[in-house]
PDB file of N, CA and C in Angstrom:
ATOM      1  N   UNK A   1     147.749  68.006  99.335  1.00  0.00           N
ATOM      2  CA  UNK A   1     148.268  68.841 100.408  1.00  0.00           C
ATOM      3  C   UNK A   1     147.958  70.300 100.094  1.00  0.00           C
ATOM      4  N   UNK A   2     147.519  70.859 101.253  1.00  0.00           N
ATOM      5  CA  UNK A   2     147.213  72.348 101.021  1.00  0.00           C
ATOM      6  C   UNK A   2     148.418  73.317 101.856  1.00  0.00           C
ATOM      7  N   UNK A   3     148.383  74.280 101.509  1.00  0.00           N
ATOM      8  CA  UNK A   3     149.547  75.122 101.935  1.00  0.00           C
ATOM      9  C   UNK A   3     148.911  76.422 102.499  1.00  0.00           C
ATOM     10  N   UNK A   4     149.667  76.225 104.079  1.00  0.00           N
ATOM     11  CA  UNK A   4     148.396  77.445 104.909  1.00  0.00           C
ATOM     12  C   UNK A   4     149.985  78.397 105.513  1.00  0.00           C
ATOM     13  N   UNK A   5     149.260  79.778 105.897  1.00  0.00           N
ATOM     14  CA  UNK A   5     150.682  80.569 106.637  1.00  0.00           C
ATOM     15  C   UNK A   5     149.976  80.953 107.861  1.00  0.00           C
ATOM     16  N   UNK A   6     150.408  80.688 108.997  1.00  0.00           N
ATOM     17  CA  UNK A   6     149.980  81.238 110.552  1.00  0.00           C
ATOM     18  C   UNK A   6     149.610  82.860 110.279  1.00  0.00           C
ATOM     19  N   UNK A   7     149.071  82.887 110.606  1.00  0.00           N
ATOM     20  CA  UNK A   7     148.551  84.679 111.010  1.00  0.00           C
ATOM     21  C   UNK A   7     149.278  85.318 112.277  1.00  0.00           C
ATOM     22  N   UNK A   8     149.889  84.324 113.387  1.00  0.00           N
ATOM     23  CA  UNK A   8     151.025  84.664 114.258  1.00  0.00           C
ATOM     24  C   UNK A   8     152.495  85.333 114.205  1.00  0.00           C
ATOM     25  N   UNK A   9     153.197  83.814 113.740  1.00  0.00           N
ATOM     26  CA  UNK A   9     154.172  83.387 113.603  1.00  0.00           C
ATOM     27  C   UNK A   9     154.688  83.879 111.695  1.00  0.00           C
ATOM     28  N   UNK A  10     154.117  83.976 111.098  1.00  0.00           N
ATOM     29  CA  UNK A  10     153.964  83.638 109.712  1.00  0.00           C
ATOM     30  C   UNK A  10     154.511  82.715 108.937  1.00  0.00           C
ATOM     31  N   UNK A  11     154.742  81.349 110.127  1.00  0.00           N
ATOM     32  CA  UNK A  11     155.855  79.703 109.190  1.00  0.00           C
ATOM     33  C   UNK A  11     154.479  79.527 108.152  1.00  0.00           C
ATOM     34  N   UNK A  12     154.995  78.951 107.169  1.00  0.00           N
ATOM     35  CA  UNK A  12     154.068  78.333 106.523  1.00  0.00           C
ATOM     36  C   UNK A  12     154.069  76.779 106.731  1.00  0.00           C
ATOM     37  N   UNK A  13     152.929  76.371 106.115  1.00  0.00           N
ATOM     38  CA  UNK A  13     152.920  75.152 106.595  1.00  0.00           C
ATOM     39  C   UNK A  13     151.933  74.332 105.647  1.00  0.00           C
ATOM     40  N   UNK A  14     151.782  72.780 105.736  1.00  0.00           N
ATOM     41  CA  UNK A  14     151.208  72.045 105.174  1.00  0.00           C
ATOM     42  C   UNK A  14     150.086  71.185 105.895  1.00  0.00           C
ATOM     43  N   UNK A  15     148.840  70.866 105.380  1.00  0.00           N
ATOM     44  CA  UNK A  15     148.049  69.939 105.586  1.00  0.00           C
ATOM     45  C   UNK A  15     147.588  69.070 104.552  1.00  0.00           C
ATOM     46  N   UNK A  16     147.486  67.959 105.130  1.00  0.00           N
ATOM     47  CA  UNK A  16     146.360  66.754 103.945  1.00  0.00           C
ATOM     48  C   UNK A  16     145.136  66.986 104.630  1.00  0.00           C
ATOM     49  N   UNK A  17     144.349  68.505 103.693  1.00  0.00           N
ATOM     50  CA  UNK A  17     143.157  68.771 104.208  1.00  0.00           C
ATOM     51  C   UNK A  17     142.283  67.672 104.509  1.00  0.00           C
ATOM     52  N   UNK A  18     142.154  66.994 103.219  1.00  0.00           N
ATOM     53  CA  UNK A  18     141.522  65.540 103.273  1.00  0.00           C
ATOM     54  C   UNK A  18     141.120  65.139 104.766  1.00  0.00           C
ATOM     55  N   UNK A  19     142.497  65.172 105.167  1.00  0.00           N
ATOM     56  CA  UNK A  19     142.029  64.387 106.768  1.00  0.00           C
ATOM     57  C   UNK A  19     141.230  65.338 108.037  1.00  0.00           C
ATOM     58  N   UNK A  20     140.644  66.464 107.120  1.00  0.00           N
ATOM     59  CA  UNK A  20     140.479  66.990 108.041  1.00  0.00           C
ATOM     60  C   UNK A  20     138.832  67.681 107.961  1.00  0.00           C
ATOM     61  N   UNK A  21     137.725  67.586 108.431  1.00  0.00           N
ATOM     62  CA  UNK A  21     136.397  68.260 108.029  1.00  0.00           C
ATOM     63  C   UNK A  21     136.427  69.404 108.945  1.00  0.00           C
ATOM     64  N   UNK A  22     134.965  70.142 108.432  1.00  0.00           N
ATOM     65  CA  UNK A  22     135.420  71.806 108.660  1.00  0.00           C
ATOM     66  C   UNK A  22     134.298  71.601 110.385  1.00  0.00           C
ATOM     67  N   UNK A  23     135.310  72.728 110.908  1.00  0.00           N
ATOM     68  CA  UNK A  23     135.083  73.113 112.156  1.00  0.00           C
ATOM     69  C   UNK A  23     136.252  71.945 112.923  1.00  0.00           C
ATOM     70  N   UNK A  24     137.116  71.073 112.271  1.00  0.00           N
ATOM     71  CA  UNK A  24     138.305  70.717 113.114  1.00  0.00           C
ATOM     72  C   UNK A  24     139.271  71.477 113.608  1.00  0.00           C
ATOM     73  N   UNK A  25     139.692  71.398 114.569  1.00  0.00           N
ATOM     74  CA  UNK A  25     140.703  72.053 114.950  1.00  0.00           C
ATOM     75  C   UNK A  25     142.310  72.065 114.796  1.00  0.00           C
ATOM     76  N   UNK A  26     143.615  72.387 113.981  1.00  0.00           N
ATOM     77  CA  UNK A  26     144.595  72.394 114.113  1.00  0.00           C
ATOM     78  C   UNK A  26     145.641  73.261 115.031  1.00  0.00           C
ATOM     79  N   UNK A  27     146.620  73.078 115.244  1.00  0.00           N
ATOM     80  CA  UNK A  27     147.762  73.856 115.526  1.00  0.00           C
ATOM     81  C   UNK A  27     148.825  74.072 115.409  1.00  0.00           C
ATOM     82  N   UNK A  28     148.979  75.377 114.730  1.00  0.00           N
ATOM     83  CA  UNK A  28     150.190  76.112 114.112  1.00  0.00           C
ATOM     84  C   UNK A  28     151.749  74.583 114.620  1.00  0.00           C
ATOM     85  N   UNK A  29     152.426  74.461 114.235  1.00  0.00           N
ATOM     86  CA  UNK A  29     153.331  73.629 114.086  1.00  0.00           C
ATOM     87  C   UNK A  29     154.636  74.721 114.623  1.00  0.00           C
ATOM     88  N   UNK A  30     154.501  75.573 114.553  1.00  0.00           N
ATOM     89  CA  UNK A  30     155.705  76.679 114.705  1.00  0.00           C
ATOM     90  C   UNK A  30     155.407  77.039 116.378  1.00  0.00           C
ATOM     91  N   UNK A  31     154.177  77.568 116.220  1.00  0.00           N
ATOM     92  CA  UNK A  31     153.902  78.900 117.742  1.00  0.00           C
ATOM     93  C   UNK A  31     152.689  78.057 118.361  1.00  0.00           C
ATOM     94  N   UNK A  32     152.011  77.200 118.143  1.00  0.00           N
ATOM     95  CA  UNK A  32     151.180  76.186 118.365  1.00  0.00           C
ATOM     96  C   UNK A  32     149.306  76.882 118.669  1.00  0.00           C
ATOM     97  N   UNK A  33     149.677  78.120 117.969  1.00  0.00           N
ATOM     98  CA  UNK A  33     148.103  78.718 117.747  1.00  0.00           C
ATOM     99  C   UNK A  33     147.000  77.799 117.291  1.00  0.00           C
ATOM    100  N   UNK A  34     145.890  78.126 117.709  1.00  0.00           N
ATOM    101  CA  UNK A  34     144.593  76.754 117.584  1.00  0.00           C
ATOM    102  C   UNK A  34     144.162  77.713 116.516  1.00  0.00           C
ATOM    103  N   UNK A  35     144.043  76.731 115.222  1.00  0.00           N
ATOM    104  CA  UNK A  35     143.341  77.533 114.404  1.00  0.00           C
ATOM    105  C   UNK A  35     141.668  76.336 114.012  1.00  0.00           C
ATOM    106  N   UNK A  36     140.975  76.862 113.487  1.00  0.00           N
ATOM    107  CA  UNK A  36     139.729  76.175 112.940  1.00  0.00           C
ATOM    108  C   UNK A  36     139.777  76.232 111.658  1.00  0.00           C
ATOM    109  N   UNK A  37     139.784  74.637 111.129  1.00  0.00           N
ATOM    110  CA  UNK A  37     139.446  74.662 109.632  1.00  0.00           C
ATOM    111  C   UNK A  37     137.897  74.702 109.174  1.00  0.00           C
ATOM    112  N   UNK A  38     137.965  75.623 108.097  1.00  0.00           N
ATOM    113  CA  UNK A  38     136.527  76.209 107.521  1.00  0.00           C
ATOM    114  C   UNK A  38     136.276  76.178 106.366  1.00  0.00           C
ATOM    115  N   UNK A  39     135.386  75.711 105.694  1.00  0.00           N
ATOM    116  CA  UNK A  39     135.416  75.568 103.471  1.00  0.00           C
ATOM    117  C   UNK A  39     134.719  76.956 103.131  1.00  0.00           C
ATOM    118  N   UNK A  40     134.786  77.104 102.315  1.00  0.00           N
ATOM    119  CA  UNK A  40     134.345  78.082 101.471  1.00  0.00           C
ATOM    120  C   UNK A  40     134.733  77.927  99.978  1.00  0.00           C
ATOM    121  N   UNK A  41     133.594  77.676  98.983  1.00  0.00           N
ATOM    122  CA  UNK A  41     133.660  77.224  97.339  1.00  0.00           C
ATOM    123  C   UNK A  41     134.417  76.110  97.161  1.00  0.00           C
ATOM    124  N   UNK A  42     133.979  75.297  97.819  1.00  0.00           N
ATOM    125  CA  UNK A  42     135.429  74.035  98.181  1.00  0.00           C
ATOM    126  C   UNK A  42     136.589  74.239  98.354  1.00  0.00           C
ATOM    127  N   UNK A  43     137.150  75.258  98.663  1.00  0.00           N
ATOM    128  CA  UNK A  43     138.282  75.006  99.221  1.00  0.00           C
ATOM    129  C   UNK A  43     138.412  75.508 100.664  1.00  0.00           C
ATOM    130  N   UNK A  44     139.961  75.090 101.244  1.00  0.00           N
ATOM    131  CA  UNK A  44     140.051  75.183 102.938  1.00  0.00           C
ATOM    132  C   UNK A  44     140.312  76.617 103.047  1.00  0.00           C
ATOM    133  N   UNK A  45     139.711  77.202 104.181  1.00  0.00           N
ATOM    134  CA  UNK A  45     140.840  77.898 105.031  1.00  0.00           C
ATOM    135  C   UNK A  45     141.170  77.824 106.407  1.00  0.00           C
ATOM    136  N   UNK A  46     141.778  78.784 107.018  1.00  0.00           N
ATOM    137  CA  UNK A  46     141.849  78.104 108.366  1.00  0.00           C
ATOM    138  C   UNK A  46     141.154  79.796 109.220  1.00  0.00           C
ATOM    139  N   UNK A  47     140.770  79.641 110.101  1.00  0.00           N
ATOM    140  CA  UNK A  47     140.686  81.089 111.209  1.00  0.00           C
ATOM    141  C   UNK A  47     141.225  80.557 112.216  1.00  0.00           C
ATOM    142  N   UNK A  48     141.479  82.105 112.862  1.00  0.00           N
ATOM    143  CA  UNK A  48     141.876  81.504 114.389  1.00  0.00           C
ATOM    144  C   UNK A  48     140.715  81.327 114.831  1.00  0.00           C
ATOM    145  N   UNK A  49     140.693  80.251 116.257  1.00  0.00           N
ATOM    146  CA  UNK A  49     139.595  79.773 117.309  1.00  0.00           C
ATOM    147  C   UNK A  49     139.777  80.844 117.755  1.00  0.00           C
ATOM    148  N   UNK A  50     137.992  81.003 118.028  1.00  0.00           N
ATOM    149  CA  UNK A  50     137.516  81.863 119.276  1.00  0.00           C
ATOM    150  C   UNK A  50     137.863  81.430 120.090  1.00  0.00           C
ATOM    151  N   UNK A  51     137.888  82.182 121.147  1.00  0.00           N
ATOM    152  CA  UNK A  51     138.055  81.922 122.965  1.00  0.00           C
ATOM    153  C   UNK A  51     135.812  81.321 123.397  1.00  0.00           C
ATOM    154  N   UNK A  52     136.286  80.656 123.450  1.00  0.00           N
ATOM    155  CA  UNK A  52     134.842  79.870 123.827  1.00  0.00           C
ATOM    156  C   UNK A  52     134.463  81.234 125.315  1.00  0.00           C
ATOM    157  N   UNK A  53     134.824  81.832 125.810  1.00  0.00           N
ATOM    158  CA  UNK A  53     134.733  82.662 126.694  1.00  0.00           C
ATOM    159  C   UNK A  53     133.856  83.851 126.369  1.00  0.00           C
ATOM    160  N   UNK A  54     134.399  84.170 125.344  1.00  0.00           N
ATOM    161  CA  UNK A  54     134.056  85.766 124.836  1.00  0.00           C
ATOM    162  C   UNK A  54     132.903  85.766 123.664  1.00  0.00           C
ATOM    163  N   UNK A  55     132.045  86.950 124.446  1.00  0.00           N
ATOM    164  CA  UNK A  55     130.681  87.258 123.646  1.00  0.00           C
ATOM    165  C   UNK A  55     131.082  87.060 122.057  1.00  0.00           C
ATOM    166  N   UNK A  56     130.199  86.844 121.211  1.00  0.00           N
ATOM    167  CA  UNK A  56     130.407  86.509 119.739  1.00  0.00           C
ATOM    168  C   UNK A  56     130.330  87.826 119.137  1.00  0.00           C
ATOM    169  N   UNK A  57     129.437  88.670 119.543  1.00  0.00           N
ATOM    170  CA  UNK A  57     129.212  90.165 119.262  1.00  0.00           C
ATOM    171  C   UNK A  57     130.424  91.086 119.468  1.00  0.00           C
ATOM    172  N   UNK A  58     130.889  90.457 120.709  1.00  0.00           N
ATOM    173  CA  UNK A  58     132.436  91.212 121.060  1.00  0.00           C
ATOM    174  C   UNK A  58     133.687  90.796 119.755  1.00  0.00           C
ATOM    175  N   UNK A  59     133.595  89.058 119.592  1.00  0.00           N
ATOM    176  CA  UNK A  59     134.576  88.892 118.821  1.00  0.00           C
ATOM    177  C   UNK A  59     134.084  89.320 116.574  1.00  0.00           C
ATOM    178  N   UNK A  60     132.654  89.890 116.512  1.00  0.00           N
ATOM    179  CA  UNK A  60     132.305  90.101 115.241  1.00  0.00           C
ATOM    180  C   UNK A  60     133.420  90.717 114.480  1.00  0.00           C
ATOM    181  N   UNK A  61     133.775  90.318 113.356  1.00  0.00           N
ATOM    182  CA  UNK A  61     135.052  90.679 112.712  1.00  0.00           C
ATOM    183  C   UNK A  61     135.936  90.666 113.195  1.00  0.00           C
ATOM    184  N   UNK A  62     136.746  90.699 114.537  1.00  0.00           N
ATOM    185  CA  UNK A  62     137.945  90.913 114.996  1.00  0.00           C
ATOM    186  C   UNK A  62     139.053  89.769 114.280  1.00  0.00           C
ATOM    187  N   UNK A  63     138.727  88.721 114.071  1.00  0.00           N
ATOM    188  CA  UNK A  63     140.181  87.918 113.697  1.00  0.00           C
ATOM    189  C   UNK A  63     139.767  87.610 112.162  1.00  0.00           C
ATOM    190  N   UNK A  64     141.017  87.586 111.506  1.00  0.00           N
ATOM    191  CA  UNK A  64     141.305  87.242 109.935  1.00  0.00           C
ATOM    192  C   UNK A  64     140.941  85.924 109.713  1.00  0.00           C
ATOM    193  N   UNK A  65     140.851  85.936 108.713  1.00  0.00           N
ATOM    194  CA  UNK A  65     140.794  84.513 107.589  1.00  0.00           C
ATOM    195  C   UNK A  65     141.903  83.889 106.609  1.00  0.00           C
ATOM    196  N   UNK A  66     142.282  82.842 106.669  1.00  0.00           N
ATOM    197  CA  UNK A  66     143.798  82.656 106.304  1.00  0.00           C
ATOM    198  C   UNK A  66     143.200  81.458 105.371  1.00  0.00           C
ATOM    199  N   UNK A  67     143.625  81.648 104.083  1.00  0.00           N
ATOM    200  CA  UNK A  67     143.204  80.909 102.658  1.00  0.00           C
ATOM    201  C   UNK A  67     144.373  80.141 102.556  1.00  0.00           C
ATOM    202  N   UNK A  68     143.938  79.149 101.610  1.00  0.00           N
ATOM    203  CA  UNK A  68     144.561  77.798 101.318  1.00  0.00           C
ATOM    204  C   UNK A  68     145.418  78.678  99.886  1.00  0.00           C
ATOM    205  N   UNK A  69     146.888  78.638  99.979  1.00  0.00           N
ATOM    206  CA  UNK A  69     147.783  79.274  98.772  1.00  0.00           C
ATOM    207  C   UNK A  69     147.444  78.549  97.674  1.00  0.00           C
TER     208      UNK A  69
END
């Protein structure tokens, strides 16, 4: 089990990353934000989902990266 904190809400929370490969989608359990799970050096983190709407250039850097505690 990995231990993630909303970037919203700030509940923390748990996953069995295991069940989960990268570019799946979860949601916050508290405020029900869509986040995307992503690896990096083997381990998880999560970002928030883009808005499938909005230019990628528009969203470059704008949202955080939320690491596995």
């Amino acid at each position: 089990m990995a231990k993630f904190r909303c970037p919203d809400c700030k509940e923390k929370f748990e996953l069995n990353i295991e069940e989960y490969d990268e570019g799946d989608y979860v949601n916050c359990p508290e405020c029900n934000l869509e986040l995307v799970v992503e690896m990096f050096e083997g381990k998880a983190k999560l970002k928030i989902a883009k808005d499938k709407d909005i230019d990628e250039e528009d969203e470059a850097g704008s949202f955080d990266e939320f690491y596995e505690e």
